[in-house]
N, C-alpha and C. Protein backbone atom coordinates (compact mmCIF):
# COMPACT_ATOMS: atom_id res chain seq x y z
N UNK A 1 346.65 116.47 -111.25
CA UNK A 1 346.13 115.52 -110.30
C UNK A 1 346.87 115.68 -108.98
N UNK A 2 345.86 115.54 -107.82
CA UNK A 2 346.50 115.61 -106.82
C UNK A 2 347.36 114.30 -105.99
N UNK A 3 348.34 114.35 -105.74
CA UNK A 3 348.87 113.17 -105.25
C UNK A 3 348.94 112.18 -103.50
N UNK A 4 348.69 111.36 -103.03
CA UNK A 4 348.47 111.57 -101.77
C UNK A 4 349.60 109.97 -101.77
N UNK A 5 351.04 110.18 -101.69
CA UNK A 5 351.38 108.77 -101.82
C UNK A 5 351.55 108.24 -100.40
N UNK A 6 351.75 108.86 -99.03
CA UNK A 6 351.53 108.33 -97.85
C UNK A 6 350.25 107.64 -97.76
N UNK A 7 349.27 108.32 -97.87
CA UNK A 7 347.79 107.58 -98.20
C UNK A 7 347.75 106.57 -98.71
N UNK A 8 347.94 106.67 -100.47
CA UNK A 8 348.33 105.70 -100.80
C UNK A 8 348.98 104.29 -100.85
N UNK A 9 350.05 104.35 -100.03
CA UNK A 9 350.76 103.42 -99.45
C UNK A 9 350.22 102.67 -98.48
N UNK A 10 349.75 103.83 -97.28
CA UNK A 10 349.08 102.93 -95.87
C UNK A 10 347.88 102.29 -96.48
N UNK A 11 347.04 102.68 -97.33
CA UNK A 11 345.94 102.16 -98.07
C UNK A 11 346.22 100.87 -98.40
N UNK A 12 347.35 101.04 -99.33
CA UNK A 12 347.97 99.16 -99.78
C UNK A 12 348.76 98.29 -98.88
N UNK A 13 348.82 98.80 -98.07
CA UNK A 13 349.48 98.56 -96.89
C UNK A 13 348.48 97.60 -96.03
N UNK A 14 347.32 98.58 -96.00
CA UNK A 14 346.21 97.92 -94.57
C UNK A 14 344.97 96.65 -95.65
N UNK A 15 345.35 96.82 -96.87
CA UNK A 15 344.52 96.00 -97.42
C UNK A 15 344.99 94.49 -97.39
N UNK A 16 346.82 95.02 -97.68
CA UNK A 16 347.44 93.58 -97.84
C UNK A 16 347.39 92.88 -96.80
N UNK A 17 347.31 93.44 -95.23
CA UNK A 17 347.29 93.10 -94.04
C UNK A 17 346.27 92.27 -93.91
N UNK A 18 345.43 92.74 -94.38
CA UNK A 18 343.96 92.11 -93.89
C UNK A 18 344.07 90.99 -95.29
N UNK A 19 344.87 90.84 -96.11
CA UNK A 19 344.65 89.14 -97.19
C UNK A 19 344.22 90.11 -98.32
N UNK A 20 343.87 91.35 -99.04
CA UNK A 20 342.89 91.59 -99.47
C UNK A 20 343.70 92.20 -100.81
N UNK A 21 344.11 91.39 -102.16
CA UNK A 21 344.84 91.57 -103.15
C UNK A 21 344.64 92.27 -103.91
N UNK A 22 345.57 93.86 -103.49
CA UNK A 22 345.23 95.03 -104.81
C UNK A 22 346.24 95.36 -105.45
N UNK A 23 347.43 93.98 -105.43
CA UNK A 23 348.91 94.61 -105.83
C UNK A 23 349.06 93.92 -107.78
N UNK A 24 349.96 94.79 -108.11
CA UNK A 24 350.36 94.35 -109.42
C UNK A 24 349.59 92.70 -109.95
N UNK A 25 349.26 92.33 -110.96
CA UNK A 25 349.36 90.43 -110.50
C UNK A 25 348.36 89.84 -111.55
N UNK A 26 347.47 89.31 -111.35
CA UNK A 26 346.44 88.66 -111.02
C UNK A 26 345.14 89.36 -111.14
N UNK A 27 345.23 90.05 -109.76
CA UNK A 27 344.25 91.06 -109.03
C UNK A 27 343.43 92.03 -109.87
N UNK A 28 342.45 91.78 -110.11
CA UNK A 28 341.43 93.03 -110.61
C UNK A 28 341.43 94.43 -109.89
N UNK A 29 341.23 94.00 -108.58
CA UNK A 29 341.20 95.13 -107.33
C UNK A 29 342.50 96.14 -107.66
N UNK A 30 342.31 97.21 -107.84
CA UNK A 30 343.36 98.03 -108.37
C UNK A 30 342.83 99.94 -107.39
N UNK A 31 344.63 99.85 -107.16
CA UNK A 31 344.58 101.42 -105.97
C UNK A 31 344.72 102.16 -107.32
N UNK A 32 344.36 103.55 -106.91
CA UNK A 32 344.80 104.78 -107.69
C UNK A 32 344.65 106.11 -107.07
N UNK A 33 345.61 107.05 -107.66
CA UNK A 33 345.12 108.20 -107.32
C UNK A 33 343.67 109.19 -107.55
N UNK A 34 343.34 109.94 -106.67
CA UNK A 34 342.03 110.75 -107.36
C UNK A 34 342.25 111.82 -106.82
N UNK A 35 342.18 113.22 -107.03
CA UNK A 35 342.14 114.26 -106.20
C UNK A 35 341.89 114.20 -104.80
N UNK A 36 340.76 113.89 -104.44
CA UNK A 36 340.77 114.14 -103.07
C UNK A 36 341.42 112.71 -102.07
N UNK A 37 341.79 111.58 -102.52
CA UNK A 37 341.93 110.70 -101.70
C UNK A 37 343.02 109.73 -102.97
N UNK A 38 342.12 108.79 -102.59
CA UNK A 38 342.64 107.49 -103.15
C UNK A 38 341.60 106.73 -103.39
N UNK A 39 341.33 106.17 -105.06
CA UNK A 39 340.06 105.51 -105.39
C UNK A 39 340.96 103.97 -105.11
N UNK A 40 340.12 102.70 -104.70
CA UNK A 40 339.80 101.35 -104.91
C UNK A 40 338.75 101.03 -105.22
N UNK A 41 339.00 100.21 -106.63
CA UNK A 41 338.23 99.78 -107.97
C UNK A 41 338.35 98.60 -108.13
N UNK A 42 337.52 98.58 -109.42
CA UNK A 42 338.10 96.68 -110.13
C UNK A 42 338.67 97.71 -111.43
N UNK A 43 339.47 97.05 -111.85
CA UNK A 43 339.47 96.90 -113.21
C UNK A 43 338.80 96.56 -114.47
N UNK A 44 338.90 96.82 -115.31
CA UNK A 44 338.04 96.38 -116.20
C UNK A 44 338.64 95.08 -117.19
N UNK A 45 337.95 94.02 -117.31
CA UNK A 45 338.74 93.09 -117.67
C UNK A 45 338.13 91.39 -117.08
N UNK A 46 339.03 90.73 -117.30
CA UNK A 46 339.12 89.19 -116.75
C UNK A 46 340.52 88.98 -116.13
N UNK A 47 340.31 87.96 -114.80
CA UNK A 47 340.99 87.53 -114.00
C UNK A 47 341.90 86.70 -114.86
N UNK A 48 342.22 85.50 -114.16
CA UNK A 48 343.18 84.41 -114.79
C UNK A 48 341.52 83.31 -114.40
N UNK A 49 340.84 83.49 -113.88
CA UNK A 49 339.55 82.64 -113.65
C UNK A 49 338.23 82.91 -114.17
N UNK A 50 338.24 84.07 -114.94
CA UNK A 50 337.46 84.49 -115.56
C UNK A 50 336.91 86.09 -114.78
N UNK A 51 336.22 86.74 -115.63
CA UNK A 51 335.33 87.79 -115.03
C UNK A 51 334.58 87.75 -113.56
N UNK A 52 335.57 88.38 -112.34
CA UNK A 52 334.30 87.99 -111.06
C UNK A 52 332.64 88.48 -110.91
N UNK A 53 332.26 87.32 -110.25
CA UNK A 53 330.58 87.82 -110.01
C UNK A 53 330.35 89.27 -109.95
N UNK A 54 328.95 89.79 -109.57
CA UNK A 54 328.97 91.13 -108.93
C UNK A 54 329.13 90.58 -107.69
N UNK A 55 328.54 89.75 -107.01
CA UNK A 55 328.44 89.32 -106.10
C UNK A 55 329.84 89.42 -105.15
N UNK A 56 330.65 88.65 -106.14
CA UNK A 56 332.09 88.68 -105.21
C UNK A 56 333.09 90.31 -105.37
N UNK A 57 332.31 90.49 -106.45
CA UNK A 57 332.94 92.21 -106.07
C UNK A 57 332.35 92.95 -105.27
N UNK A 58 331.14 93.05 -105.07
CA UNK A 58 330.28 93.54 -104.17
C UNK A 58 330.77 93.22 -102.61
N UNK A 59 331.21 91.76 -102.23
CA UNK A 59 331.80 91.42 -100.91
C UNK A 59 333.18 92.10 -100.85
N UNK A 60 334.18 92.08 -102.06
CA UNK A 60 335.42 92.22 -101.67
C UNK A 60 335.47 93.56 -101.19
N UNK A 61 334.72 94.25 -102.13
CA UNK A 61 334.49 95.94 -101.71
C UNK A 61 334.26 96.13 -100.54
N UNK A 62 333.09 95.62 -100.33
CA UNK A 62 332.51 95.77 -99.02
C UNK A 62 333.52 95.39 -97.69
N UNK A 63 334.41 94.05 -97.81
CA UNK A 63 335.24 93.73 -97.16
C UNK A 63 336.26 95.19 -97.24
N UNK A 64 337.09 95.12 -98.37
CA UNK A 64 337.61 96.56 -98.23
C UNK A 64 337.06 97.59 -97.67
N UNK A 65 336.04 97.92 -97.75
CA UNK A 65 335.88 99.16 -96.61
C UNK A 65 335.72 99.02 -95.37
N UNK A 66 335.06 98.18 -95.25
CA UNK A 66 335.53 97.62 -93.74
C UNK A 66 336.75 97.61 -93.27
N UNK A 67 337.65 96.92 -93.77
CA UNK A 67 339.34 97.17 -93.25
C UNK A 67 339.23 98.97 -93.09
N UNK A 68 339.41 99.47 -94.36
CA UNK A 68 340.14 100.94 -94.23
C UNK A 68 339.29 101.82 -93.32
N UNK A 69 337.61 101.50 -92.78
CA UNK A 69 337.00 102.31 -92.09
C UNK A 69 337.84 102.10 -90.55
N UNK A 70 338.08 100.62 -90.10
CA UNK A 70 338.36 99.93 -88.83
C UNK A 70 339.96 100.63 -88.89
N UNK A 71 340.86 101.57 -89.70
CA UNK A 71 342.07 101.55 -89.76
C UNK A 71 342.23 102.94 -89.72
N UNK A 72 340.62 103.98 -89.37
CA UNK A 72 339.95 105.19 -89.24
C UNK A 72 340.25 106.20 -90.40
N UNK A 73 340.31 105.73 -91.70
CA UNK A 73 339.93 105.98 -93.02
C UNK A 73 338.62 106.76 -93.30
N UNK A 74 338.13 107.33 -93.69
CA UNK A 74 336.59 107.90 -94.49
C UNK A 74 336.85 107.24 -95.76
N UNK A 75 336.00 106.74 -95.74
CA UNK A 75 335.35 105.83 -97.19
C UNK A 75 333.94 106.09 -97.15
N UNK A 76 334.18 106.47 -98.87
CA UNK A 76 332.59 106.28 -99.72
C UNK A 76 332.19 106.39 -100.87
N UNK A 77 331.89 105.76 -101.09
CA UNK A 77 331.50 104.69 -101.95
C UNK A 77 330.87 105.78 -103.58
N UNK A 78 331.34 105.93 -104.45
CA UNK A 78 331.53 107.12 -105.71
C UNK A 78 330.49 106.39 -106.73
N UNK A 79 329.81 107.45 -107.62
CA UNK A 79 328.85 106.70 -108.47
C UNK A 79 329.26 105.60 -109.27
N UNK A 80 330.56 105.68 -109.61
CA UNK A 80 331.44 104.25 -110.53
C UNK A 80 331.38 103.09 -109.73
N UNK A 81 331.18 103.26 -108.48
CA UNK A 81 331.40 102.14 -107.80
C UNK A 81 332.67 101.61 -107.23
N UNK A 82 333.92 102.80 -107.28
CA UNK A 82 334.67 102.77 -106.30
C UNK A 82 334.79 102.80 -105.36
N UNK A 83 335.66 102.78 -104.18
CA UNK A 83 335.80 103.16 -102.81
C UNK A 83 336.59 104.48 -102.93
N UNK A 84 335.94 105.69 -102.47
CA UNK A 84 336.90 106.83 -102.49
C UNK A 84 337.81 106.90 -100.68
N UNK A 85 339.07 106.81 -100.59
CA UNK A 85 339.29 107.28 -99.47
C UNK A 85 339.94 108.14 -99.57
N UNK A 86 339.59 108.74 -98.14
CA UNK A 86 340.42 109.92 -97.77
C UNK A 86 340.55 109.67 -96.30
N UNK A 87 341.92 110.54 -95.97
CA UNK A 87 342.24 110.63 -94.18
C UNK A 87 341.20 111.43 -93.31
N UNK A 88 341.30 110.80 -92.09
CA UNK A 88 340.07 111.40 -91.12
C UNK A 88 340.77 112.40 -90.84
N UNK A 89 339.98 112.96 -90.41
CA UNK A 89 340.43 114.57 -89.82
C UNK A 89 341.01 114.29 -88.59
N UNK A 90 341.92 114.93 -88.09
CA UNK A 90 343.06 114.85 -86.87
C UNK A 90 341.83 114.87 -85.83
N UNK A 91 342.17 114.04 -85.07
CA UNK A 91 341.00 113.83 -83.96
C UNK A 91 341.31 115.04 -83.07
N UNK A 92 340.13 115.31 -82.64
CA UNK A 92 340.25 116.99 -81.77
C UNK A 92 340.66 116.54 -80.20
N UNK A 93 341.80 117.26 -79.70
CA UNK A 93 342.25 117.04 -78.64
C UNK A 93 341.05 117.79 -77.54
N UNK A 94 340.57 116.92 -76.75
CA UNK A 94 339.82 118.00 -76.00
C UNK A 94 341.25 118.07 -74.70
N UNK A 95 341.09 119.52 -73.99
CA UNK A 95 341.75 120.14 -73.17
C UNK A 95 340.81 119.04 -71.86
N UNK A 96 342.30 119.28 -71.35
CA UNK A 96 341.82 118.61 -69.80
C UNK A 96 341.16 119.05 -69.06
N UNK A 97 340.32 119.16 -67.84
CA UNK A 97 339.04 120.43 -67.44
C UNK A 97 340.08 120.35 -66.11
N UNK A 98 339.65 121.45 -65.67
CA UNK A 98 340.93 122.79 -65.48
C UNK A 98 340.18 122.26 -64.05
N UNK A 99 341.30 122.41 -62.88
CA UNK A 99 341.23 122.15 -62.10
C UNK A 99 340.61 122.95 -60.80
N UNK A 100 340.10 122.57 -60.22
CA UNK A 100 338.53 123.93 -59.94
C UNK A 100 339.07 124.23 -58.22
N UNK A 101 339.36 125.14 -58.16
CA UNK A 101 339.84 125.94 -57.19
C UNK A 101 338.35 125.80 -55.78
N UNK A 102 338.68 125.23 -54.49
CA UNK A 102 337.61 125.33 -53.59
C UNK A 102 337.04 126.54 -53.56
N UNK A 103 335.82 126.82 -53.44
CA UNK A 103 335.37 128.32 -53.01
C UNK A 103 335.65 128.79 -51.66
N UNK A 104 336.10 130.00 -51.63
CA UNK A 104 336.50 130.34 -50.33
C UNK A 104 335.19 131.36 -49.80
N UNK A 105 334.93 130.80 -48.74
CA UNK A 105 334.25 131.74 -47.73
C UNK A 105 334.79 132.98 -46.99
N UNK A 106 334.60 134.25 -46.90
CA UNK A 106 335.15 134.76 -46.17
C UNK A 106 333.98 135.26 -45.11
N UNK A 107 334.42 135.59 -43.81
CA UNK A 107 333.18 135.64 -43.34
C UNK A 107 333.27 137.08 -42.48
């Protein structure tokens, strides 16, 4: 398995920021590794309040990708119904446009 624990981290990092509980606990919402990124899931199971809706998993998700897209993440969304992320590609520096020499007349 491939490991991405910087990813990983800023991932649990920008979720907790935004209120959004994927740590040890309670929490269904659970990080993990996946080859190419980092999956966010539910767990399988019951809360301390019982089994959540689809409904409210459907929002929290949805809330979660929202954070990690706004935090310039690639997220999408895997047939299980995880969130797969992965890092954006290094934004392309465009070069400064080159400073344009007057035309000279000669006459």
């Amino acid at each position: 398995m491939v490991d991405h624990p910087e990813l990983f981290e800023d991932v649990t990092a920008a979720l907790a920021r935004a209120g959004i509980d994927a740590g040890p606990g309670p929490s269904l919402l659970r990080i993990g590794h996946r080859p190419p990124g980092v999956a966010v899931g539910w767990s399988p199971g019951e809360g301390p309040d019982g089994p959540p809706s689809r409904g409210a998993r459907e929002a929290v998700s949805g809330a979660a990708a929202v954070v990690l897209r706004e935090c310039g993440y690639l997220v999408a969304e895997t047939a299980g119904g995880e969130l797969l992320v992965t890092p954006a590609a290094a934004p392309v520096a465009v070069p400064a446009e080159p400073e344009t020499v007057p035309e000279q007349w000669w006459g």
